[in-house]
C-alpha atoms as a PDB file:
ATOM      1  CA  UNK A   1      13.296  13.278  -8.510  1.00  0.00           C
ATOM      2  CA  UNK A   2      12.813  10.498  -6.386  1.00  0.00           C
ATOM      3  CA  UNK A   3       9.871   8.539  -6.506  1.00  0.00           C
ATOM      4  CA  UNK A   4       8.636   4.827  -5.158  1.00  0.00           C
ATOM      5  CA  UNK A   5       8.638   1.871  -7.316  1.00  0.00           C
ATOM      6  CA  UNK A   6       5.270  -0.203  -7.067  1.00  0.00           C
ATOM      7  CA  UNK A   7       5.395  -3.797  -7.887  1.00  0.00           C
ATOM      8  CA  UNK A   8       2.507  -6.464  -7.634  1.00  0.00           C
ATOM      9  CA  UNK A   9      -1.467  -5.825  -8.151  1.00  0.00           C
ATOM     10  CA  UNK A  10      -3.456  -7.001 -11.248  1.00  0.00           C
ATOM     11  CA  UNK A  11      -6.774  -9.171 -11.310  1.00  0.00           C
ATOM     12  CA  UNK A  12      -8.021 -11.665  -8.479  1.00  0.00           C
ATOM     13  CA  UNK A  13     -11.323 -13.267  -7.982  1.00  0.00           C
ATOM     14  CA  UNK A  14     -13.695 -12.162  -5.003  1.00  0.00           C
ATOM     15  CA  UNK A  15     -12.090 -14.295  -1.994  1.00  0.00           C
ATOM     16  CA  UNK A  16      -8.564 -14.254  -3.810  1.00  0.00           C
ATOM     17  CA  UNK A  17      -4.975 -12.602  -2.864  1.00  0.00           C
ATOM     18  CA  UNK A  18      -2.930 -10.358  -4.019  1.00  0.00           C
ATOM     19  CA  UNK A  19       0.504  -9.057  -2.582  1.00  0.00           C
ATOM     20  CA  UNK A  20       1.217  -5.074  -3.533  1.00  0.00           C
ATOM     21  CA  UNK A  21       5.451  -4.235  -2.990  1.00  0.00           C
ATOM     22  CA  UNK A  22       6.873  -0.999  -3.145  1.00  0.00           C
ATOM     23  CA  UNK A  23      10.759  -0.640  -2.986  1.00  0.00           C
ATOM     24  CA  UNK A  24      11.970   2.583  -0.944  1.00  0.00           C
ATOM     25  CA  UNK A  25      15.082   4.355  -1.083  1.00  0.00           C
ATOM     26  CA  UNK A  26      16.988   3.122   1.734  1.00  0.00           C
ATOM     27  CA  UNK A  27      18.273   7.271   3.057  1.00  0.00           C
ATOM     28  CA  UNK A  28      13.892   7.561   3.249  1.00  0.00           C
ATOM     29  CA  UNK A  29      13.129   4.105   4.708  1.00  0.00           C
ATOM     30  CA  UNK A  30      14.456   4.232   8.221  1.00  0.00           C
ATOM     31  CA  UNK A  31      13.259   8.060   8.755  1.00  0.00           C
ATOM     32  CA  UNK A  32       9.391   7.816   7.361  1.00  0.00           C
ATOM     33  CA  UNK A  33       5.771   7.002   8.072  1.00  0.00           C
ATOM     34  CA  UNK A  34       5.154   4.354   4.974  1.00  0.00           C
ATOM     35  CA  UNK A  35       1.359   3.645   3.827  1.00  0.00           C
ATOM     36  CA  UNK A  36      -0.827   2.592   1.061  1.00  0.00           C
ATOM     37  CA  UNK A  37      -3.513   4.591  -0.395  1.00  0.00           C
ATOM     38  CA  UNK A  38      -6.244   3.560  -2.780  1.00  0.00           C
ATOM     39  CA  UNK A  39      -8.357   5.179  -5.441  1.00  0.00           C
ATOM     40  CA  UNK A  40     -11.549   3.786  -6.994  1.00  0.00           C
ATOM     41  CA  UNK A  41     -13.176   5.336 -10.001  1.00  0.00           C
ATOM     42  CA  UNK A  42     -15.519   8.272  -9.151  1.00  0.00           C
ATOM     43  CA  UNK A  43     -14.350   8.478  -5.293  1.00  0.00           C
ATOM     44  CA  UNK A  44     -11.701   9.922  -3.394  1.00  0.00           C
ATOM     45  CA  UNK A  45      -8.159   8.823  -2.202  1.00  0.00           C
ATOM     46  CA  UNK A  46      -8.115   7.148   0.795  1.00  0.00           C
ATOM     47  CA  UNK A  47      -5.631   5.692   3.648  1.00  0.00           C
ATOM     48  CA  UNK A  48      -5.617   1.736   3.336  1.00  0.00           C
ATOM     49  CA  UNK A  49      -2.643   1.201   5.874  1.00  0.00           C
ATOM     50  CA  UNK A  50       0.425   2.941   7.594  1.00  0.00           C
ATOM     51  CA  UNK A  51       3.313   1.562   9.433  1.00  0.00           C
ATOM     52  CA  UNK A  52       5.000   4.002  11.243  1.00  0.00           C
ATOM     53  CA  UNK A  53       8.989   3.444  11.969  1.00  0.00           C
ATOM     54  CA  UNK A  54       7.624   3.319  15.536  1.00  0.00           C
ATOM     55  CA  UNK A  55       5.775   0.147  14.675  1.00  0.00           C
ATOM     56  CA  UNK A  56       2.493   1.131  15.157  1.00  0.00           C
ATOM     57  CA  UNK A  57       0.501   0.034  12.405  1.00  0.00           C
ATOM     58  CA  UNK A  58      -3.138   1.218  11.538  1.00  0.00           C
ATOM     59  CA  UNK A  59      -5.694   0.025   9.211  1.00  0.00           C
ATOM     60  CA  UNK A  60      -8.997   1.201   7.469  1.00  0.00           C
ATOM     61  CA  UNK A  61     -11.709  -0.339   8.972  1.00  0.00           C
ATOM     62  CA  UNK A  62     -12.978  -2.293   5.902  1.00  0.00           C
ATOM     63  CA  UNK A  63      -9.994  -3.884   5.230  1.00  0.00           C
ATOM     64  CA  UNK A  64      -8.902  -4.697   8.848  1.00  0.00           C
ATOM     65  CA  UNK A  65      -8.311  -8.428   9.268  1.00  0.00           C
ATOM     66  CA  UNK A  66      -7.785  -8.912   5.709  1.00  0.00           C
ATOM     67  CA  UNK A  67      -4.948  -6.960   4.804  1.00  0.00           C
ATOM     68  CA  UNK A  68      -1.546  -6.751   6.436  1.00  0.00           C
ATOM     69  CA  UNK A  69       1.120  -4.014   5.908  1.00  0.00           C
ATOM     70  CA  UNK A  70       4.722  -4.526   6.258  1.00  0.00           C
ATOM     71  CA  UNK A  71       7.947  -2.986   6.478  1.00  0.00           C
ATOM     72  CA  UNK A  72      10.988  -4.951   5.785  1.00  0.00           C
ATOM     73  CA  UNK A  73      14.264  -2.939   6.351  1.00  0.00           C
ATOM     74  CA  UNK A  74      16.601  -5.478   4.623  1.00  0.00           C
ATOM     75  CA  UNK A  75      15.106  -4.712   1.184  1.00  0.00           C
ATOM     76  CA  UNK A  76      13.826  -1.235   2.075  1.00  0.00           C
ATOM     77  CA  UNK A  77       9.961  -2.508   1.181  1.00  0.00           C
ATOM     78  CA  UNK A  78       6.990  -1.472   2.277  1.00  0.00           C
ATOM     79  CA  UNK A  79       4.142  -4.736   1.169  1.00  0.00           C
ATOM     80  CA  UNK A  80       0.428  -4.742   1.249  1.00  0.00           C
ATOM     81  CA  UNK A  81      -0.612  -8.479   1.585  1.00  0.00           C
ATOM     82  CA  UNK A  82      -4.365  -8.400   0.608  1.00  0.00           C
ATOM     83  CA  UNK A  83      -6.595 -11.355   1.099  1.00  0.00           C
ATOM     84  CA  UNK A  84     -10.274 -12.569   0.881  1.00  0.00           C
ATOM     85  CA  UNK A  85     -10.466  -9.807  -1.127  1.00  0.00           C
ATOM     86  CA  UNK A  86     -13.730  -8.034  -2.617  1.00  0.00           C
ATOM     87  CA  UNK A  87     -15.382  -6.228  -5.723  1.00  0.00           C
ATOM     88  CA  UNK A  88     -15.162  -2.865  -3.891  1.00  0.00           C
ATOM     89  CA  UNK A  89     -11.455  -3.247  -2.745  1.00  0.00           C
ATOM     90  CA  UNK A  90     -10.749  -2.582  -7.020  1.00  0.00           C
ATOM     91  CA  UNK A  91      -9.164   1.022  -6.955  1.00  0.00           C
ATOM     92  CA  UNK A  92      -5.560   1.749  -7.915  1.00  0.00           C
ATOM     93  CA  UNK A  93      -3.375   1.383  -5.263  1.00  0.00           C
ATOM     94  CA  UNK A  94      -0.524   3.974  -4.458  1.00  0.00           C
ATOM     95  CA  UNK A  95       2.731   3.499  -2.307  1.00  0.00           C
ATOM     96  CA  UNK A  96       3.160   6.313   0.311  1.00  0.00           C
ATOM     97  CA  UNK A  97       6.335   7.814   2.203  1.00  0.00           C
ATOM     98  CA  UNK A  98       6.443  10.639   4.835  1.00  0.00           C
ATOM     99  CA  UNK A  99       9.184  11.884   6.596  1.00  0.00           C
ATOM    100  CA  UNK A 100       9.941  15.100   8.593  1.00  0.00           C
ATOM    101  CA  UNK A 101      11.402  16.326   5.189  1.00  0.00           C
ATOM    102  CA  UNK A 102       9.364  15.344   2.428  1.00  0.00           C
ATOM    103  CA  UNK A 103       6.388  13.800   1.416  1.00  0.00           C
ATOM    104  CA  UNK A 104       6.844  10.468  -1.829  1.00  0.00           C
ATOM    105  CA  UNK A 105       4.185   8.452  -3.871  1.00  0.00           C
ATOM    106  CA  UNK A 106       4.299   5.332  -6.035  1.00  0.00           C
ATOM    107  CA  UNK A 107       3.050   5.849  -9.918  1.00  0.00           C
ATOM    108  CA  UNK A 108      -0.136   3.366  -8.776  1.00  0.00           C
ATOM    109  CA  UNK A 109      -1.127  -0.199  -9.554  1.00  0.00           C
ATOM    110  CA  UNK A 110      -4.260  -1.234 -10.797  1.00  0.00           C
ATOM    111  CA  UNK A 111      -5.781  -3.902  -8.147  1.00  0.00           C
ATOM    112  CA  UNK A 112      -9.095  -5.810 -10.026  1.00  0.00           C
ATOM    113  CA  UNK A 113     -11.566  -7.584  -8.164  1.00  0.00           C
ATOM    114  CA  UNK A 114     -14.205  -9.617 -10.323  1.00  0.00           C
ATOM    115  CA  UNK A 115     -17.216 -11.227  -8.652  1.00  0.00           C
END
């Protein structure tokens, strides 16, 4: 079965940076929707980013300004660069692939924010 491989995440400081990767299969790439979804402990998963092969590119309001998705179709990646980052962006982060065919997720990385 196919599946995303994650890359990246792991502890920063409140105000730090962390860059999130996710390697796609290059068939997938060029025909889906790619995104990253978070999950904190206790709450739901929700949409952090999308980049749509179109190139529009959305963000979750919290994070807007601080984080900045990107698609780069010579290594079929999908990155999440995350800066001045906070105690309540700590969730675990999941890679995210749509396409008119099917629907592909990352295993999750753990993102840590201390204060």
């Amino acid at each position: 079965q196919v599946q995303l491989v994650e890359s990246g995440g792991g502890f920063a400081q409140a105000g730090g940076s962390l860059r999130l990767s996710c390697v796609v299969p290059p068939p997938i790439f060029s025909l889906s929707t790619l995104a990253w979804y978070r999950q904190a402990p206790g709450k739901q998963r929700e949409l952090v980013a999308y980049a749509t092969t179109g190139g529009t590119i959305e963000y979750l309001s919290s994070v807007r300004g601080r984080f900045t998705i990107s698609r780069d179709r010579a290594t079929n990646t999908v990155d999440l660069q995350m800066s001045a980052l906070k105690p309540e962006d700590t969730a675990i982060y999941y890679c995210y692939a749509r396409s008119a065919q099917e629907t592909l997720w990352g295993q999750g990385t753990q993102v840590t924010v201390s204060s």
